[in-house]
N, C-alpha and C. Protein backbone atom coordinates (compact mmCIF):
# COMPACT_ATOMS: atom_id res chain seq x y z
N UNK A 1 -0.61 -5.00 -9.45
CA UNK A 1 -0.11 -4.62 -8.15
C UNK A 1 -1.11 -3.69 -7.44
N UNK A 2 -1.70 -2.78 -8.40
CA UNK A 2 -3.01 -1.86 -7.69
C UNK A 2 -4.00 -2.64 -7.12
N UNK A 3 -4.16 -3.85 -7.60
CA UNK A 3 -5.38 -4.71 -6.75
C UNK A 3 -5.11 -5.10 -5.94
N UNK A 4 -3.80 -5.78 -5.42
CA UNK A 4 -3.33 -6.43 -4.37
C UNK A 4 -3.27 -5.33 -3.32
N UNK A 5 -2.59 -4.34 -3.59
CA UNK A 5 -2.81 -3.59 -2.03
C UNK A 5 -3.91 -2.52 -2.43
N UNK A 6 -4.90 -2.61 -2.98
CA UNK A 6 -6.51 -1.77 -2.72
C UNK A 6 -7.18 -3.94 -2.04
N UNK A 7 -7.03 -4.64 -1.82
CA UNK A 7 -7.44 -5.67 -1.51
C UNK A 7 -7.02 -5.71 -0.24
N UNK A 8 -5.76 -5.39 -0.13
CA UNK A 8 -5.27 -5.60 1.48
C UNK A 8 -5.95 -4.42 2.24
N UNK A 9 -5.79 -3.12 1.84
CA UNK A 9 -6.56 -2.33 2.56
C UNK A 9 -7.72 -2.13 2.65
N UNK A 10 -8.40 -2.94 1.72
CA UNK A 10 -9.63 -2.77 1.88
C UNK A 10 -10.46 -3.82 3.33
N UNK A 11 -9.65 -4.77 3.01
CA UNK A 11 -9.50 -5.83 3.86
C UNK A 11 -9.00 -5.24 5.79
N UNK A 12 -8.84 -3.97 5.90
CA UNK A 12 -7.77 -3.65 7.10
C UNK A 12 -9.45 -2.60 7.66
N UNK A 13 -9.58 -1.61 7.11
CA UNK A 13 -10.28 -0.66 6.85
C UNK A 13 -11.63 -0.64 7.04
N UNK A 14 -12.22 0.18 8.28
CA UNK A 14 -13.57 0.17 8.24
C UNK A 14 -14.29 0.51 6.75
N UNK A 15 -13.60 1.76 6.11
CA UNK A 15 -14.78 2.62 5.11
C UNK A 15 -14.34 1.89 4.02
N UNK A 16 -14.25 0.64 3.14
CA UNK A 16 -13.28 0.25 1.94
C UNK A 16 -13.87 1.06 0.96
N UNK A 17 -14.94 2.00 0.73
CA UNK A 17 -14.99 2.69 -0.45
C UNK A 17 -14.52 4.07 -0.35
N UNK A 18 -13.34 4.05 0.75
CA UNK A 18 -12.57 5.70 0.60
C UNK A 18 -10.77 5.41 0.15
N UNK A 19 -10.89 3.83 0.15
CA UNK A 19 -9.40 3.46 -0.18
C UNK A 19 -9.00 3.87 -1.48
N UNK A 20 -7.94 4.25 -1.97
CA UNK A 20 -7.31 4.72 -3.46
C UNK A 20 -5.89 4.68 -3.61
N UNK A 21 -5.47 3.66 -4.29
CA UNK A 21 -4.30 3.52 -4.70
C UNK A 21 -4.27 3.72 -6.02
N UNK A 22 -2.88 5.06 -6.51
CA UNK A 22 -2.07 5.17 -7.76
C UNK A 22 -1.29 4.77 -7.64
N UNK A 23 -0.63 5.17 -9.22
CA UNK A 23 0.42 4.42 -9.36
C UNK A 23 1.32 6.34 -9.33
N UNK A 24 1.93 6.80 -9.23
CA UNK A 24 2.65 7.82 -9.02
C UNK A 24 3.71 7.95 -10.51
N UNK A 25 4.21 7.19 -10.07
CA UNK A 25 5.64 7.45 -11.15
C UNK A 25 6.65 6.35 -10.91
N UNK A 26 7.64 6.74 -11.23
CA UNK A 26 8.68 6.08 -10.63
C UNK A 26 10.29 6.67 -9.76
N UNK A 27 10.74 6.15 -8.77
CA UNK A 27 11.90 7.21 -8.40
C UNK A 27 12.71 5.50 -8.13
N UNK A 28 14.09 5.95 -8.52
CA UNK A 28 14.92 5.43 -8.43
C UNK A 28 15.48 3.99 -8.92
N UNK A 29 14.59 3.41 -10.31
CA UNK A 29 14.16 2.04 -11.05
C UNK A 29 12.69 1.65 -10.41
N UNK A 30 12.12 2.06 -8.92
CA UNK A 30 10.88 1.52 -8.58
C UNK A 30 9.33 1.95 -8.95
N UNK A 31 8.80 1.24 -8.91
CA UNK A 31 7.39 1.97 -8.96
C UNK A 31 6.58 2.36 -7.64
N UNK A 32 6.12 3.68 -8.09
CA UNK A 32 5.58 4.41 -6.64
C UNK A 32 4.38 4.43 -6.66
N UNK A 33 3.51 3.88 -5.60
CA UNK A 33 2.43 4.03 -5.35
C UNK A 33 1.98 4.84 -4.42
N UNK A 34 1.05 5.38 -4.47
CA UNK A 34 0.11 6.24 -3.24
C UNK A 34 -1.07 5.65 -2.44
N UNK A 35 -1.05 5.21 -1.76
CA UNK A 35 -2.33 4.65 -0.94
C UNK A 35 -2.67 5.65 0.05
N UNK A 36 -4.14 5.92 -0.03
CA UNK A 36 -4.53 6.93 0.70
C UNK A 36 -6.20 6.12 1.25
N UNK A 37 -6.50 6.37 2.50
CA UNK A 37 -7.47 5.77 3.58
C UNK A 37 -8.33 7.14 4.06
N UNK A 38 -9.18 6.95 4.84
CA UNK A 38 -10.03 7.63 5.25
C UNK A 38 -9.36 8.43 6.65
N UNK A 39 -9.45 9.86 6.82
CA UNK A 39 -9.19 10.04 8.26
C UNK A 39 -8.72 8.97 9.56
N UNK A 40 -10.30 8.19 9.53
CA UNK A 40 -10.36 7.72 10.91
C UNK A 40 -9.60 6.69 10.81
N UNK A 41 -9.60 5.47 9.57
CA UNK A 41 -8.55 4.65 9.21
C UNK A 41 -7.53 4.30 8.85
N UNK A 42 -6.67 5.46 9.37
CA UNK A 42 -5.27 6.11 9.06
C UNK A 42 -4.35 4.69 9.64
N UNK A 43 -4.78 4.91 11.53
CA UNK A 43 -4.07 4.31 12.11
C UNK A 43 -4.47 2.64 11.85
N UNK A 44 -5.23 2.11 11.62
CA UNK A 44 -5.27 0.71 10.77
C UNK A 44 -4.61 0.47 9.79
N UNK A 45 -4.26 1.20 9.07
CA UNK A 45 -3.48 0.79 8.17
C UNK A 45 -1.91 1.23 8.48
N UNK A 46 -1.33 2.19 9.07
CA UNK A 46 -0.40 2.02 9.37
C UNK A 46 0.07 0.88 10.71
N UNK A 47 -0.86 1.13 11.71
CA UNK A 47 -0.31 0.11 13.13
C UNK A 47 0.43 0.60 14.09
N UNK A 48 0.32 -0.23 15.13
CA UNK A 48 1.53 0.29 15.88
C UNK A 48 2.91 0.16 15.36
N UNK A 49 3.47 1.69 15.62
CA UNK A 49 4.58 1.23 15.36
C UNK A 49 5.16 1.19 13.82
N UNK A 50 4.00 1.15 13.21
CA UNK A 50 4.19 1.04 11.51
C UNK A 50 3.85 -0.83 10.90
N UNK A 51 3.91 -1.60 12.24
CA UNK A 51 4.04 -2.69 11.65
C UNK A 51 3.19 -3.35 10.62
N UNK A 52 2.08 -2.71 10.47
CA UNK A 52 0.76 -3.24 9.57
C UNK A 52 1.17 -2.44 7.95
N UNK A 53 2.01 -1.17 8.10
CA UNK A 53 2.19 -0.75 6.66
C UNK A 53 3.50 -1.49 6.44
N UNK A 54 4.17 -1.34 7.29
CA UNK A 54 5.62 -2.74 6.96
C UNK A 54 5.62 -3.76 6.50
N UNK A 55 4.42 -4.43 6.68
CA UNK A 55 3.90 -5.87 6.61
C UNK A 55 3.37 -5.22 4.84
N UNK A 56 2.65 -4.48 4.50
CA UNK A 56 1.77 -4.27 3.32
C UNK A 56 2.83 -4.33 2.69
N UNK A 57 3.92 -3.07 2.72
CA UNK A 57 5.10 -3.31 2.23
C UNK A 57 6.11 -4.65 1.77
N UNK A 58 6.00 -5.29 2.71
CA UNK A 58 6.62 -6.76 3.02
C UNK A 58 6.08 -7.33 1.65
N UNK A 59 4.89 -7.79 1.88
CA UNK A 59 3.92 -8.43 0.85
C UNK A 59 3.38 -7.80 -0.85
N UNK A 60 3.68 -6.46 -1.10
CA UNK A 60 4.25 -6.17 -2.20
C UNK A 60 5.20 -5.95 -3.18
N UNK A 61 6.14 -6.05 -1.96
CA UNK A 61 7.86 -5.95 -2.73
C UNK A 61 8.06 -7.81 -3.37
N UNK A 62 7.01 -8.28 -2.38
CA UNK A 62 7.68 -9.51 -2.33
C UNK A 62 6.70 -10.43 -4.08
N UNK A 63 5.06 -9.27 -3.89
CA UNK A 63 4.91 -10.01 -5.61
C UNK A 63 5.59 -9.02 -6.35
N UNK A 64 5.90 -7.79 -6.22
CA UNK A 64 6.93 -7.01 -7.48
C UNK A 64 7.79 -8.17 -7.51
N UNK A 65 8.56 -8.88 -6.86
CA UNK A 65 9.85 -9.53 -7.37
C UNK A 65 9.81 -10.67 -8.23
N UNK A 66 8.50 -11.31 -8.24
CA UNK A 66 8.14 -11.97 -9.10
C UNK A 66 7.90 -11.90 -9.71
N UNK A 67 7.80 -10.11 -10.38
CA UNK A 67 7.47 -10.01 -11.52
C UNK A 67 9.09 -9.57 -12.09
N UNK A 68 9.43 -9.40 -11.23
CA UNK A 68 11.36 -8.86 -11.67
C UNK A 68 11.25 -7.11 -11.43
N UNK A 69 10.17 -6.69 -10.66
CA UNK A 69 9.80 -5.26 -10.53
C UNK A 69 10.25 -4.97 -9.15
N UNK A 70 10.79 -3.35 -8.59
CA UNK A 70 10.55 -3.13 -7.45
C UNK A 70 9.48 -2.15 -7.23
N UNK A 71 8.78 -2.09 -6.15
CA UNK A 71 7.69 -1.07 -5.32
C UNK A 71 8.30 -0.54 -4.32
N UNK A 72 7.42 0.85 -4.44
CA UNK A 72 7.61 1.72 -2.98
C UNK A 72 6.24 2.23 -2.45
N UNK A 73 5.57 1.97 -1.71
CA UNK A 73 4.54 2.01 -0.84
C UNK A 73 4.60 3.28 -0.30
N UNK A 74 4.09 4.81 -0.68
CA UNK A 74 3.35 5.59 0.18
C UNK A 74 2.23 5.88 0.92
N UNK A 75 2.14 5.64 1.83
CA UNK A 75 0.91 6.37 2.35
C UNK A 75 0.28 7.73 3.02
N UNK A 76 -0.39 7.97 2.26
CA UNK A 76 -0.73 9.38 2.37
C UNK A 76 -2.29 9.55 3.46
């Protein structure tokens, strides 16, 4: 799951060697991740509106479920 969204953001993101995703812990049965971007590439990865981290979101809950896992997407 750490490759898939360090792939998507890297993919979004002018600087891809400031992208870093952990894995955190877990709260509530899910697994928590941290994705963290560069200053200036904050707003690329979130979007207007949020819709580009919604969408990241979208597209990781959706391979956690195939694995029978849930995710929670922070970005920091």
């Amino acid at each position: 799951m750490t490759e898939l969204i360090t792939y998507i953001a890297q993919s979004l993101v002018e600087d891809p060697s400031k992208v870093v995703v952990r894995e955190t812990g877990e709260k509530n049965g899910a697994i928590v991740y941290e994705l963290s971007v560069a200053e200036g590439d904050m707003g690329r990865v979130i979007g207007k509106q949020g819709r580009i981290a919604k969408a990241i979101r979208s597209v990781a809950k959706a391979a956690a479920s195939r694995e029978g896992k849930k995710v929670i997407i922070d970005i920091v």
